[in-house]
Every structure is written in C-alpha cells, then in structure tokens.
C-alpha atoms as a PDB file:
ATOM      1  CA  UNK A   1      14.559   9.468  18.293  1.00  0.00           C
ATOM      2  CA  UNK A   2      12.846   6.179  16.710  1.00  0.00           C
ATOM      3  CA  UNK A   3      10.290   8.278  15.221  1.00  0.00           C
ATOM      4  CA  UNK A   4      12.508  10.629  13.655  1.00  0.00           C
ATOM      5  CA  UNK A   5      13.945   7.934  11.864  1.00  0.00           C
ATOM      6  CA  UNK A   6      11.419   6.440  11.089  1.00  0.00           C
ATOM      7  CA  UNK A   7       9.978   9.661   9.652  1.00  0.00           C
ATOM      8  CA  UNK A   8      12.756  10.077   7.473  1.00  0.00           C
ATOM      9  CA  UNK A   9      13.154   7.072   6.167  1.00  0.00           C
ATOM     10  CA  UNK A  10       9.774   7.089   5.410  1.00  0.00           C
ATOM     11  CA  UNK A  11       9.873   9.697   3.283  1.00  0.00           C
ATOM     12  CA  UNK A  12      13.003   8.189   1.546  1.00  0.00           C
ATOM     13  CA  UNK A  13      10.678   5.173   0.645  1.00  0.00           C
ATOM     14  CA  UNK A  14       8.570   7.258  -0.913  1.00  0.00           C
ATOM     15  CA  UNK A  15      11.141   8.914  -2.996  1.00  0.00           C
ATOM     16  CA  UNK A  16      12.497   5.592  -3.827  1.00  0.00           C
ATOM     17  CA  UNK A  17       8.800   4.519  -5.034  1.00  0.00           C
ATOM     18  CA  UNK A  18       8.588   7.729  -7.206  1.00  0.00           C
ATOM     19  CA  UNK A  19      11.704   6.392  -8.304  1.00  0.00           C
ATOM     20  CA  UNK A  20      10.701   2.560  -8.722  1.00  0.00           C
ATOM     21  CA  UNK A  21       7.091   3.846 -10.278  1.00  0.00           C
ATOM     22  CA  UNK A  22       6.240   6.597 -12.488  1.00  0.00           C
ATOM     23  CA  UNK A  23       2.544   6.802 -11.582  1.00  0.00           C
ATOM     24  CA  UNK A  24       3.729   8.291  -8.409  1.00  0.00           C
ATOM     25  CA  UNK A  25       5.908  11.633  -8.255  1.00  0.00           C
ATOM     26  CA  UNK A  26       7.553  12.680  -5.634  1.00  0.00           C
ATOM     27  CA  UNK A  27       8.551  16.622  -6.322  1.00  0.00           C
ATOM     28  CA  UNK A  28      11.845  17.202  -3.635  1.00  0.00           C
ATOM     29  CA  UNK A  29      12.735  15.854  -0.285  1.00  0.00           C
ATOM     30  CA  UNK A  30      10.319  18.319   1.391  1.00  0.00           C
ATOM     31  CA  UNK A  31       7.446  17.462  -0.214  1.00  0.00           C
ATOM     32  CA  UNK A  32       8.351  13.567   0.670  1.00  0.00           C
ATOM     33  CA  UNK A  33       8.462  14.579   4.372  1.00  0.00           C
ATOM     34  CA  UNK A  34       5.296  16.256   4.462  1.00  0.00           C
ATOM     35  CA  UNK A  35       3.648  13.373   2.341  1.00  0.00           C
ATOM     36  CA  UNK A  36       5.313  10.832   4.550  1.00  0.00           C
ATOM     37  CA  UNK A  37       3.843  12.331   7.763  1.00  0.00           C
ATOM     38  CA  UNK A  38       0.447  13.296   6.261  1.00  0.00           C
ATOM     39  CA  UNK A  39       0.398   9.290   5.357  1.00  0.00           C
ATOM     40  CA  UNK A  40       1.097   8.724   8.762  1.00  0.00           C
ATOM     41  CA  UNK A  41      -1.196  11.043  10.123  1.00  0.00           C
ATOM     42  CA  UNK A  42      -4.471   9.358   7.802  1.00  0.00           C
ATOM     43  CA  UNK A  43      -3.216   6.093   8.234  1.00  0.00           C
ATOM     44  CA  UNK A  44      -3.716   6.482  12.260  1.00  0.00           C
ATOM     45  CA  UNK A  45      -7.011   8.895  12.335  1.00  0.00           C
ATOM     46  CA  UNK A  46      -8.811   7.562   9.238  1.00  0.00           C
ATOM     47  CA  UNK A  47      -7.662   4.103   8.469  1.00  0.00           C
ATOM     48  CA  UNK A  48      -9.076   2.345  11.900  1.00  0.00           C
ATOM     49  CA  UNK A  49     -12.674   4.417  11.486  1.00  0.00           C
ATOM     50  CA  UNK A  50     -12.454   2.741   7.296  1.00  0.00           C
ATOM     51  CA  UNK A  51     -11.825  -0.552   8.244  1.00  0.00           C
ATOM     52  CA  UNK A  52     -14.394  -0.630  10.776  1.00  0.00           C
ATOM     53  CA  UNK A  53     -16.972   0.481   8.950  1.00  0.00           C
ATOM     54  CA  UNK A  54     -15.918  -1.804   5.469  1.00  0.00           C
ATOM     55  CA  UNK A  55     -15.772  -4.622   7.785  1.00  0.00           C
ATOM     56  CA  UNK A  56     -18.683  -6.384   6.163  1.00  0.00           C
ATOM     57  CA  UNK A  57     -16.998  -6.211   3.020  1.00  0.00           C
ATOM     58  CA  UNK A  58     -13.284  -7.005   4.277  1.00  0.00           C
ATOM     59  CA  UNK A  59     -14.295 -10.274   5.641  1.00  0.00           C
ATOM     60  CA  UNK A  60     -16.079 -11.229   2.056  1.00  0.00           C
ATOM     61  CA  UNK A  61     -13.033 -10.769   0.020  1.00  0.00           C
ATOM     62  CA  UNK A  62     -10.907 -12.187   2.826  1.00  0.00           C
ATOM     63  CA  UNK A  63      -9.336  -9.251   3.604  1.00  0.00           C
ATOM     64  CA  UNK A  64      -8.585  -8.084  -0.070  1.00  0.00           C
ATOM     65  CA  UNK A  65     -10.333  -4.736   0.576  1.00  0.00           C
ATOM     66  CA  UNK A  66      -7.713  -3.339   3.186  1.00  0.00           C
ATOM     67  CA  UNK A  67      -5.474  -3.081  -0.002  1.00  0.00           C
ATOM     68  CA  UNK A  68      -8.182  -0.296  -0.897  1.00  0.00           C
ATOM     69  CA  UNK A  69      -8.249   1.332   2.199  1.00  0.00           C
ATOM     70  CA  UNK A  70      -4.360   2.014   1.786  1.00  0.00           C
ATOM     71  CA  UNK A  71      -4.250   2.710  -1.703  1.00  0.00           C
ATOM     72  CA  UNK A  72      -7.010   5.378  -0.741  1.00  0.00           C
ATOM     73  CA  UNK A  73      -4.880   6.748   2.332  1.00  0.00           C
ATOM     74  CA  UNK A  74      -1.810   6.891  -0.410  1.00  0.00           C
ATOM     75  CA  UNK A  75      -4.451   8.689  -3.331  1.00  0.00           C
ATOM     76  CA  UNK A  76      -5.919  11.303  -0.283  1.00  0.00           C
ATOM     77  CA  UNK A  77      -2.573  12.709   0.706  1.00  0.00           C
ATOM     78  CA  UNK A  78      -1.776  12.836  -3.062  1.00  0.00           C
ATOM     79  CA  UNK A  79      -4.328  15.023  -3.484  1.00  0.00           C
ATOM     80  CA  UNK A  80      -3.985  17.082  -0.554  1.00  0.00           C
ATOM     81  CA  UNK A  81      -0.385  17.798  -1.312  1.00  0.00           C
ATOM     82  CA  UNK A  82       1.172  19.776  -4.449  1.00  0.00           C
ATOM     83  CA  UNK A  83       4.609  18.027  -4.379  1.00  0.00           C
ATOM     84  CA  UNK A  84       2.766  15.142  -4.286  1.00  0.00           C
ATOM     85  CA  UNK A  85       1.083  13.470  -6.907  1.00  0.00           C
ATOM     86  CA  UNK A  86      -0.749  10.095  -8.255  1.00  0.00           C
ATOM     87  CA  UNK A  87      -1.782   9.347 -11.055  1.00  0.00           C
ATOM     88  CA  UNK A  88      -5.232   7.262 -10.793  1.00  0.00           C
ATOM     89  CA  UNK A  89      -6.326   4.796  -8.402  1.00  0.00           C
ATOM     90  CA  UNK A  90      -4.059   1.882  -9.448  1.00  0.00           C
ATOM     91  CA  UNK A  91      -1.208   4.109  -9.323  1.00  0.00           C
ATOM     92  CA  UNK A  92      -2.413   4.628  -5.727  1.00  0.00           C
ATOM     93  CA  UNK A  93      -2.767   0.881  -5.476  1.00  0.00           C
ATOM     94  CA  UNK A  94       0.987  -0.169  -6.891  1.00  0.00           C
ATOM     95  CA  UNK A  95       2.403   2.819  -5.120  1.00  0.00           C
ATOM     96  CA  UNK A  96       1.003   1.880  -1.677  1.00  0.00           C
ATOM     97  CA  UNK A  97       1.848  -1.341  -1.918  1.00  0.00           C
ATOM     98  CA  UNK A  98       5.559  -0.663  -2.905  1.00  0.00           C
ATOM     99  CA  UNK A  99       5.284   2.199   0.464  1.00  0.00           C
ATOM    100  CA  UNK A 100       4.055  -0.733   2.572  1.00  0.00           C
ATOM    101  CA  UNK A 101       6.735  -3.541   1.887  1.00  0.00           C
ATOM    102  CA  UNK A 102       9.564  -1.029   2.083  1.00  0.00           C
ATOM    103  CA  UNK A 103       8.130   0.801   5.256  1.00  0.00           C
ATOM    104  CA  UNK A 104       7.738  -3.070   6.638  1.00  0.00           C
ATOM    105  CA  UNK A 105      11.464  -3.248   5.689  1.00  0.00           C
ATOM    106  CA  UNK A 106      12.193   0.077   7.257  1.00  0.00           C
ATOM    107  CA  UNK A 107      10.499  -0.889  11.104  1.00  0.00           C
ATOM    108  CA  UNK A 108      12.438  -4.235  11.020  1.00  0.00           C
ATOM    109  CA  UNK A 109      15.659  -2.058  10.553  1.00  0.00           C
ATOM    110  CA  UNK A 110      14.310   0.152  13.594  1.00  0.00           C
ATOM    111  CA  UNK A 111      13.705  -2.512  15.711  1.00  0.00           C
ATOM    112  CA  UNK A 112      16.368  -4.380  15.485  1.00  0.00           C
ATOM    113  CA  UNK A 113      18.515  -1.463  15.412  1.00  0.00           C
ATOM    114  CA  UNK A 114      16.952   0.343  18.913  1.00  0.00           C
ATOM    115  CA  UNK A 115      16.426  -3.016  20.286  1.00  0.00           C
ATOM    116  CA  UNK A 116      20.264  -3.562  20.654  1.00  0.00           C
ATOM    117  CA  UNK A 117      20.601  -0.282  23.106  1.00  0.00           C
END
C-alpha cells in the first residue's frame, strides 16, 4: 500500500515541478505515472552501477557529481518517454533537484504516516 502511495505522489511531484519549472513538461497524469515509475525503475538499476563506477570523480568534487548522476536519470526517462519532456541538461539538473526535495518531503509524509499503524 506504501508503494502505491508513494507512486502516486510521485508522479504528483513531478506534475507540480512541470508546474514550478517550464524546462520540464509534464503532458497528463498518465504520462507522470509512467515517468514517475520509469525514474524509479533507473534510479534503482542504473544509479548504484553510475555511482560506482564515477566514484573516482565523486569523491574529487566532494560528492558534487551525484547531482549529475540524477539529473541524467531525470534527462534518460525524458527521453524515453513522449509525455515526458526536458529541455537540456540544466533543465534536467533544476528539475531533478526540485523531484528530489519534494520526493524527500513525500517519504517523510509516508513514514510518519504508516509508522503510526
């Protein structure tokens, strides 16, 4: 049930940065639901295989470089996806970031709210 929510609000945050941003659109409610989980989906096959094998360069800039890796998770499903869309890489950079603090908002909402059953 938590990941169903989570799901959803996910791809509410991602309407809301369409909404917040104009260098990311966001075409209907569908297409945020099938970005949100494609996100997802990179983010836990690709992302750990990236970051070990930038590691050299994360430690250098002091971690700095993970803000790549997500804004090139965010620019991947953009461009796997027609409802989808970004425009350039520091679109894909603004946009995940904006994703990122509101999905951190979004699991402390979870937790605390399926921590109390």
């Amino acid at each position: 049930m938590k990941l169903l929510f989570k799901w959803l609000l996910s791809a509410t945050a991602l309407l809301a940065v369409a909404h917040l941003y104009s260098g990311v659109v966001v075409q209907s409610f569908s297409a945020a639901l099938v970005a949100a989980l494609l996100i997802g989906l990179l983010n836990t096959v690709l992302r750990p295989i990236l970051i070990v094998l930038t590691l050299p360069v994360t430690v250098i800039t002091l971690g700095l470089f993970l803000f790549v890796i997500n804004a090139l998770m965010f620019y991947w499903a953009a461009a796997l996806l027609d409802g989808f869309q970004v425009r350039g890489f520091s679109a894909a950079l603004i946009g995940s970031l904006l994703y990122t603090l509101i999905g951190m908002v979004i699991n402390s909402a979870l937790e605390s709210l399926f921590s109390k059953r």
